[in-house]
Protein backbone atom coordinates (compact mmCIF):
# COMPACT_ATOMS: atom_id res chain seq x y z
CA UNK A 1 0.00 0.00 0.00
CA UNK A 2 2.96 2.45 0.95
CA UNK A 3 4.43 1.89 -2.37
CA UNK A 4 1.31 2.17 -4.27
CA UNK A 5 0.54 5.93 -2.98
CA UNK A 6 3.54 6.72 -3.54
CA UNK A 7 3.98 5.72 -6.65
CA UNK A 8 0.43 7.08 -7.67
CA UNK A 9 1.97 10.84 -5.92
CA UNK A 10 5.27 10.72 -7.65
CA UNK A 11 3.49 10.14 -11.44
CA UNK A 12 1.14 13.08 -10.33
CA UNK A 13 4.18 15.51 -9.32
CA UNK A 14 5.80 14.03 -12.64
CA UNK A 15 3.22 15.05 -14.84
CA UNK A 16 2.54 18.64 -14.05
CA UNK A 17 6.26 18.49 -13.76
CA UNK A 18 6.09 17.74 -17.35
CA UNK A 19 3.05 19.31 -18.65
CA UNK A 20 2.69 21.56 -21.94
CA UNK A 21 1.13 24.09 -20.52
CA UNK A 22 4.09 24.95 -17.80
CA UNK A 23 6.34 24.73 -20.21
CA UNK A 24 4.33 27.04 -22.46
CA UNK A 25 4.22 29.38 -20.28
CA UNK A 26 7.67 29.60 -19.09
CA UNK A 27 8.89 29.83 -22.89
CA UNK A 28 6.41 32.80 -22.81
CA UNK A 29 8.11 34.34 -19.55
CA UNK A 30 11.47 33.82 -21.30
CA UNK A 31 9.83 35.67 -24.90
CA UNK A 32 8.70 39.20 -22.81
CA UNK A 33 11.73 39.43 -20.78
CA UNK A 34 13.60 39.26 -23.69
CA UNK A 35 11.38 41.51 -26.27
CA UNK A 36 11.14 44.04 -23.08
CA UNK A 37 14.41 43.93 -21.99
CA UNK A 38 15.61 47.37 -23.14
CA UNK A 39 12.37 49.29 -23.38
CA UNK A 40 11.03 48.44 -19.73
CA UNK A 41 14.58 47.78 -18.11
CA UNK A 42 13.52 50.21 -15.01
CA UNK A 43 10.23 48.98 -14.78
CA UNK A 44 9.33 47.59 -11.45
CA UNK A 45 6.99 44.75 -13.40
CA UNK A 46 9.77 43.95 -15.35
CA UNK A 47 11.83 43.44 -12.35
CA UNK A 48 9.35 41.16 -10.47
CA UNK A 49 9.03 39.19 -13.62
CA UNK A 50 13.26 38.78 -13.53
CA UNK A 51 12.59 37.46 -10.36
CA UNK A 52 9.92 34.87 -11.39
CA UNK A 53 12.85 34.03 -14.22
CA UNK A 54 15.30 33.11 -11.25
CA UNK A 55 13.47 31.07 -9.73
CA UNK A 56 12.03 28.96 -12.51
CA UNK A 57 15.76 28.22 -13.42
CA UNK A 58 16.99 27.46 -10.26
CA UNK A 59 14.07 25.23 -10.51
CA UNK A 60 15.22 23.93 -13.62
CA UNK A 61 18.59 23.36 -12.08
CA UNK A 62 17.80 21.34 -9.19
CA UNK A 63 16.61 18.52 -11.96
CA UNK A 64 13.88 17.20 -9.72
CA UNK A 65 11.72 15.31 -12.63
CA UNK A 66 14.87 12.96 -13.39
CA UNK A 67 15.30 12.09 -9.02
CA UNK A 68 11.59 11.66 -9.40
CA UNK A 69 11.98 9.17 -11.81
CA UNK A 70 15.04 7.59 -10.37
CA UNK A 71 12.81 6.84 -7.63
CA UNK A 72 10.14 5.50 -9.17
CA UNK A 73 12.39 3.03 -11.13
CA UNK A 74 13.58 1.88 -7.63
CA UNK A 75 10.58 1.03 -6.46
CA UNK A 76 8.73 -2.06 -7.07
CA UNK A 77 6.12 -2.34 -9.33
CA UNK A 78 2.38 -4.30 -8.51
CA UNK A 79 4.00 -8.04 -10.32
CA UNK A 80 7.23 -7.74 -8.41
CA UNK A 81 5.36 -6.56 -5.30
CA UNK A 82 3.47 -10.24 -6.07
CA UNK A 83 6.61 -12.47 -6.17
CA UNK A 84 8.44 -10.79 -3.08
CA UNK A 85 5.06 -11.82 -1.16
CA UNK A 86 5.73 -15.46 -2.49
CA UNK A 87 9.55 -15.14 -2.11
CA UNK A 88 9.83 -13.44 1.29
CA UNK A 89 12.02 -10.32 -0.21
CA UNK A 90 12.00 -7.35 -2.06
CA UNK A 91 14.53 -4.93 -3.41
CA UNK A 92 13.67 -1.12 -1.94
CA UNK A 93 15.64 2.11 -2.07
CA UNK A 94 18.05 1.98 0.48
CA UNK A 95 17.95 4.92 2.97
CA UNK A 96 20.31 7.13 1.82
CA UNK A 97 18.14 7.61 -1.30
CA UNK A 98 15.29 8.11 -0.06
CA UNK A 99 16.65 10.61 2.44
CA UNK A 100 18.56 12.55 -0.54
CA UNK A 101 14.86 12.49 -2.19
CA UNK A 102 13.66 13.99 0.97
CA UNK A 103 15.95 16.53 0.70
CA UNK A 104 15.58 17.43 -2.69
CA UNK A 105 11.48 17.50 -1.96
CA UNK A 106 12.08 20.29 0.77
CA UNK A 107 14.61 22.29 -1.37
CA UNK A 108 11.95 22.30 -4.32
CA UNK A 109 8.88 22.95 -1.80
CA UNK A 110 10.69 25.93 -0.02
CA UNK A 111 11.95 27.05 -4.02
CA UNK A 112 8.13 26.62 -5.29
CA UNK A 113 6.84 28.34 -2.17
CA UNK A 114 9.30 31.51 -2.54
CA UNK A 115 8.21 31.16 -6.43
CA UNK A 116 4.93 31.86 -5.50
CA UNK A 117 5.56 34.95 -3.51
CA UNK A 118 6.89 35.99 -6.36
CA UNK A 119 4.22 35.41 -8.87
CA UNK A 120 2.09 37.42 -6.23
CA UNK A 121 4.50 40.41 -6.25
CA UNK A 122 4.94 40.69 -9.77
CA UNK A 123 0.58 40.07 -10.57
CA UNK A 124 -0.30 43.30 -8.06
CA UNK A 125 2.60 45.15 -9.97
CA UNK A 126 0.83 44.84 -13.24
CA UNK A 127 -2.55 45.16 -11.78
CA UNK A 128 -1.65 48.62 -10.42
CA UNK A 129 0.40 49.25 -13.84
CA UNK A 130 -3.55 48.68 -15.33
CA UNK A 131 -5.00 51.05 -13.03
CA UNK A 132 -2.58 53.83 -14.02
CA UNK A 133 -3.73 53.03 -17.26
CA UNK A 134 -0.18 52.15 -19.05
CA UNK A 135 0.67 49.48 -21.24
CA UNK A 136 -2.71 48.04 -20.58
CA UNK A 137 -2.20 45.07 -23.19
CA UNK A 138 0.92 43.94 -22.19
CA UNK A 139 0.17 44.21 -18.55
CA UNK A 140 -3.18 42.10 -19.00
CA UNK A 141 -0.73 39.30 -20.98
CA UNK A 142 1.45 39.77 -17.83
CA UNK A 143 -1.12 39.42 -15.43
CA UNK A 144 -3.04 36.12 -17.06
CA UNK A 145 0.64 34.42 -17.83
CA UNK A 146 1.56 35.21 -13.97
CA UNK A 147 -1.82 33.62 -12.56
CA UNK A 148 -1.50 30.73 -14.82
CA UNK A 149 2.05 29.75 -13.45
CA UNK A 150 0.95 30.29 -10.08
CA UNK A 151 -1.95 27.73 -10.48
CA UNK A 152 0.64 25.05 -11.75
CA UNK A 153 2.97 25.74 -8.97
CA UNK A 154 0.80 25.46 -6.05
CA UNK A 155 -0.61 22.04 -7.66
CA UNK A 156 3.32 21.07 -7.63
CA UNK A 157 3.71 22.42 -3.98
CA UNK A 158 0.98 20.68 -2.63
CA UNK A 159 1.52 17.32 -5.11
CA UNK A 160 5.22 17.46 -3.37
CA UNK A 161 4.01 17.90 0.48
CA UNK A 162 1.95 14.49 -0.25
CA UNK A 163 4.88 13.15 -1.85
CA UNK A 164 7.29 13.56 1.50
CA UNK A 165 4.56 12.16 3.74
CA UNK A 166 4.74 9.02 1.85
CA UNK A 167 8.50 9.04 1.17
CA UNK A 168 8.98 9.74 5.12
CA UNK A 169 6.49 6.54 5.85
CA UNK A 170 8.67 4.51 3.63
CA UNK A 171 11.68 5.59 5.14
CA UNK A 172 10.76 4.65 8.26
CA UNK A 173 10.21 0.92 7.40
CA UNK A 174 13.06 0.44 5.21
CA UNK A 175 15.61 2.43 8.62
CA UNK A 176 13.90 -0.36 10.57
CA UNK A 177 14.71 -3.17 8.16
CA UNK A 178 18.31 -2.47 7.10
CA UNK A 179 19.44 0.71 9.01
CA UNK A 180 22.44 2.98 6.58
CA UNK A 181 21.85 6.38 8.22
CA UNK A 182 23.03 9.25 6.20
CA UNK A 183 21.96 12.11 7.68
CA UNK A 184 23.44 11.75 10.66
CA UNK A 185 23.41 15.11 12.34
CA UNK A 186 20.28 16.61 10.94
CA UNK A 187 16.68 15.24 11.84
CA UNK A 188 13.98 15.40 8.97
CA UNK A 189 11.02 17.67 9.49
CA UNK A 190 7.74 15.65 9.63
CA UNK A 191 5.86 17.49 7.03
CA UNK A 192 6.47 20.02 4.50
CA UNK A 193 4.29 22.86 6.34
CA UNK A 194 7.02 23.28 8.96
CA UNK A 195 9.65 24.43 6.87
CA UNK A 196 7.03 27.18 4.64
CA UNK A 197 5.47 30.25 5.73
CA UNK A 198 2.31 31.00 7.33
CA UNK A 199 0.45 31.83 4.00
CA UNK A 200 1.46 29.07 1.54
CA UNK A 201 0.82 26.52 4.78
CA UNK A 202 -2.55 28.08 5.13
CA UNK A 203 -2.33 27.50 1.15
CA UNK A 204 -1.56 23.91 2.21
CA UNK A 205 -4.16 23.28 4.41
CA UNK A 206 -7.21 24.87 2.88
CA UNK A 207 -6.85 22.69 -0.72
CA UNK A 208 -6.00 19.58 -1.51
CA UNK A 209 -4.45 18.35 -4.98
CA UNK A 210 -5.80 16.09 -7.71
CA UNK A 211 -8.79 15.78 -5.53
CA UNK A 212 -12.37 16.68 -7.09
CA UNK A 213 -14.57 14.79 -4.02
CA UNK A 214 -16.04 18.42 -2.82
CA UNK A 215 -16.24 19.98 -6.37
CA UNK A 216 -18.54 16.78 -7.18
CA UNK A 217 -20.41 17.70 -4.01
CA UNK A 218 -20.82 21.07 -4.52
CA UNK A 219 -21.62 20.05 -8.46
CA UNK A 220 -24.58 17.71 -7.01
CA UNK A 221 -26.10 20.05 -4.35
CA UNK A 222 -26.45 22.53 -7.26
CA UNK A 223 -28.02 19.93 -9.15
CA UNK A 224 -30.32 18.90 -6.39
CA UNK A 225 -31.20 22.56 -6.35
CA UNK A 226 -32.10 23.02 -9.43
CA UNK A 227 -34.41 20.29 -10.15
CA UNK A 228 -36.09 21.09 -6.57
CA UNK A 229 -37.02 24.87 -8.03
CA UNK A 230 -37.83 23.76 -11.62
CA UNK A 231 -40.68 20.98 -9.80
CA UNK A 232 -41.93 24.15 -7.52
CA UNK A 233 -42.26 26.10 -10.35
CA UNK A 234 -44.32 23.33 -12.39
CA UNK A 235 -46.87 22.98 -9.55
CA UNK A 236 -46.87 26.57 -8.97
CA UNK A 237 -47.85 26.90 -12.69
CA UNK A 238 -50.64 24.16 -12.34
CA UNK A 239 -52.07 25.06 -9.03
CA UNK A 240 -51.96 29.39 -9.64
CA UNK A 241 -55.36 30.26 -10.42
CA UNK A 242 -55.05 32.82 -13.03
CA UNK A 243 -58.68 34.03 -13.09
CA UNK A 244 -60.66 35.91 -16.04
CA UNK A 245 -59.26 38.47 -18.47
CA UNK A 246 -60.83 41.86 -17.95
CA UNK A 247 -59.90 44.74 -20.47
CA UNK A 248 -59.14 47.47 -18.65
CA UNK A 249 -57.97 50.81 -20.11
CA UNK A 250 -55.46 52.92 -19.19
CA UNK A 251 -56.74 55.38 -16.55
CA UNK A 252 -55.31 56.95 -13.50
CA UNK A 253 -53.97 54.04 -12.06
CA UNK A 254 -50.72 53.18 -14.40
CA UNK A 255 -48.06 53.56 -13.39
CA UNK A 256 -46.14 56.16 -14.46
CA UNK A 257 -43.09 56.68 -12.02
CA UNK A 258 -40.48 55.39 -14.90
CA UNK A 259 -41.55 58.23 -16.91
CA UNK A 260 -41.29 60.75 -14.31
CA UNK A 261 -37.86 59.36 -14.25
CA UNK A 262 -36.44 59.54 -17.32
CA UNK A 263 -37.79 63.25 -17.34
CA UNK A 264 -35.44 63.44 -14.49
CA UNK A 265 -32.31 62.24 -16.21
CA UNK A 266 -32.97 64.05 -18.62
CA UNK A 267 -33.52 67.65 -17.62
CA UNK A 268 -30.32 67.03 -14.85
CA UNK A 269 -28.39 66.27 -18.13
CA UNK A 270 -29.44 69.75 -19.93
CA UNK A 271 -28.32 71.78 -16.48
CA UNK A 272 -25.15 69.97 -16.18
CA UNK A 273 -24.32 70.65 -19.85
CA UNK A 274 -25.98 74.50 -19.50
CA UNK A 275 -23.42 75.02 -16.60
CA UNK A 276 -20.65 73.48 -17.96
CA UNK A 277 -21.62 75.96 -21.19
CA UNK A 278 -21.66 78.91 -18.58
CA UNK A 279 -18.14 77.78 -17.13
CA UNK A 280 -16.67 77.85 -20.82
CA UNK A 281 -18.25 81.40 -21.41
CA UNK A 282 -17.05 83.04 -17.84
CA UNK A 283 -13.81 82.08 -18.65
CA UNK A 284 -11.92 84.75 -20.02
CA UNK A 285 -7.79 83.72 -20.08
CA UNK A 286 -5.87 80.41 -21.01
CA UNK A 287 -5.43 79.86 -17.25
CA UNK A 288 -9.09 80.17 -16.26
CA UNK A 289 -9.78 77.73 -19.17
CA UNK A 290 -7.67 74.95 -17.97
CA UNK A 291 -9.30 75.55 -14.57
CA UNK A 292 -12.43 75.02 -15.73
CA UNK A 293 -11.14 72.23 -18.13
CA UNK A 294 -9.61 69.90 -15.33
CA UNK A 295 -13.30 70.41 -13.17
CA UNK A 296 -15.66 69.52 -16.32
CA UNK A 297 -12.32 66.69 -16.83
CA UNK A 298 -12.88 64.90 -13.62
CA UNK A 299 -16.72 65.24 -13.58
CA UNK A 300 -17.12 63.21 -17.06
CA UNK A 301 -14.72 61.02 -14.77
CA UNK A 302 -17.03 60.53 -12.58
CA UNK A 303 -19.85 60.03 -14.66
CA UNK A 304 -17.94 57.75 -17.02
CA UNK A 305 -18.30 59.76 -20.26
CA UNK A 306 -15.34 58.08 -21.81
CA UNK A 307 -15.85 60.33 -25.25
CA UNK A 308 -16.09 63.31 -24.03
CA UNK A 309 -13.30 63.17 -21.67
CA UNK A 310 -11.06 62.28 -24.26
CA UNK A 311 -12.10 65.21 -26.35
CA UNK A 312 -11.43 67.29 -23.71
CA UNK A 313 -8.23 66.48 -22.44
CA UNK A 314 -6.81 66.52 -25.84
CA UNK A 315 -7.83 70.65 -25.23
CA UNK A 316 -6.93 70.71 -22.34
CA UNK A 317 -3.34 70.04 -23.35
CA UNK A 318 -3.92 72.67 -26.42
CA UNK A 319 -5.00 74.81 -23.49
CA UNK A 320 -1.78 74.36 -21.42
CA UNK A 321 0.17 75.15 -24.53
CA UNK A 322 -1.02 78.21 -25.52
CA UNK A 323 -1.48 79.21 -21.50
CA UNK A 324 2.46 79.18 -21.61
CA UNK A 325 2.61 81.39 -24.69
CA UNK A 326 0.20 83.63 -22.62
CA UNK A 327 2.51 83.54 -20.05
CA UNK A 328 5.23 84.67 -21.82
CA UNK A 329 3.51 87.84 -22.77
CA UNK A 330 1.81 86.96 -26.43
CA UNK A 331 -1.46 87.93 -27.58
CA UNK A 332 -4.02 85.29 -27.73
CA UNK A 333 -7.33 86.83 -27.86
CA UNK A 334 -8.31 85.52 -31.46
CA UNK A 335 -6.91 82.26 -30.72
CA UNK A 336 -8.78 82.22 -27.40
CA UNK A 337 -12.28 82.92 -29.08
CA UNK A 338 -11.41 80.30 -31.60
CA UNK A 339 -10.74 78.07 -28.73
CA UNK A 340 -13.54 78.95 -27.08
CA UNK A 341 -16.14 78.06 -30.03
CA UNK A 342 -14.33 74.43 -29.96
């Protein structure tokens, strides 16, 4: 049974280990920082993505698939596992290996869980980069390639904290059988969570990996649901008494509250363009303009009149232009009335 979940663990850690879409993604990691590399060199994205970089190779480096595999060529497979229970023996991995494994699982838990914090750092970058508004494509590509990555690594992190519990269970049996003690001065941690932080244990704890036993459940209470309100609704619609048609016309009693309010809407959009009019015509200088400019600017803002704050702050930065030539002592009247018909 020990070697059974473990080997079931280790082909799961293997194969998102392996998958297409990891590496996908990390060849596109490795395609921006390139492309970017002189046009966004000071860029604070750009450096949390150099830091994702780092520790995807260091990942790379450690070479954990091919120990994964070594060990899961050691172990036995279900028709040996037969004959040792007929012979009375069976060739394991000897301790030392499987405490070098252990090892190499806590280096690459500790590397995925500082890869994470990472990914994290470098997502709210580009989020806030999309708030300011710049480089709104490439930050959205940033941000989707970032959360992607991060969705692969946890499902290695927590694929690998399964992995040591089993690895640490067969350890134990094989030190009682033929004791080689490696590690001699250092004792091994008895799960993964002791060695992370507080937030990727939490991160431990609250999911588990290849496991879709509550998504089922939560799939077939929906269900249950569902087919509960469609039957109340059938009855409903067979015991609702519906009654006789009357004609009725339309007299005092419609309703007419939904025209009162689009009268509304209306007549508070004619006085906020009348007083935006009347700010325009009071103004009498460049500077006053671009006062009144930035107000009407950051009430379309607020209103989310995407058109006609565009128009305007493509004046308002004609405004500021010819306010400096005002400054400097030029006349401006003709342009201003020109300026003020636009």
């Amino acid at each position: 049974a020990v070697f059974k979940t473990l080997l079931q663990e280790n082909s799961q850690v293997l194969k998102l280990l392996r998958c297409n879409i990891l590496w996908t993604e990390i060849r596109v990691l490795y395609e921006l920082l390139y492309i970017l590399n002189n046009s966004m060199r000071g860029n604070k994205t750009f450096k949390g993505l150099q830091q994702v970089e780092q520790c995807v190779n260091r990942l790379k480096n450690m070479k954990l698939d091919s120990a994964l595999e070594d060990l899961a060529n050691l172990c036995p497979t279900q028709t040996q596992m037969s004959l040792c229970t007929k012979r009375g023996g069976c060739s394991v991995p000897s301790q030392p290996m499987l405490e070098w494994i252990c090892l190499k699982v806590l280096g690459a838990s500790i590397l995925l869980s500082c890869t994470l914090t990472r990914c994290k750092r470098a997502f709210m970058l580009s989020r806030q980069q999309m708030k300011w508004e710049e480089f709104v494509i490439l930050c959205l590509v940033i941000s989707s390639m970032l959360s992607r990555l991060w969705v692969i690594f946890r499902g290695i992190l927590v694929g690998l904290a399964k992995l040591y519990q089993s690895v640490l269970e067969l350890l134990k049996d094989v030190s009682q059988a033929q004791p080689m003690p490696y590690l001699t001065d250092i004792s091994l941690p008895a799960t993964v969570v002791e060695l992370l932080g507080p937030s990727d244990a939490q991160l431990l704890k609250k999911h588990c990996a290849f496991n879709s036993h509550v998504k089922d459940q939560k799939m077939t209470q929906q269900t249950n649901v569902s087919v509960e309100e469609r039957t109340r609704r059938r009855m409903g619609r067979i015991k609702e008494d519906l009654g006789v048609l009357v004609d009725r016309g339309l007299g005092f009693d419609a309703d007419i509250k939904s025209l009162f309010n689009k009268g509304k809407s209306v007549s508070e959009d004619l006085l906020n363009k009348q007083k935006l009019r009347k700010q325009v015509e009071d103004a009498s200088t460049f500077t006053h303009m671009s006062a009144n400019l930035e107000e009407i600017i950051s009430q379309c803002r607020s209103s989310r009149k995407r058109k006609t704050k565009r128009l305007l702050t493509f004046l308002h930065l004609k405004c500021q232009r010819l306010k400096c030539l005002e400054a400097a002592g030029y006349n401006l009247q003709r342009k201003f009335q020109v300026f003020r018909q636009e």
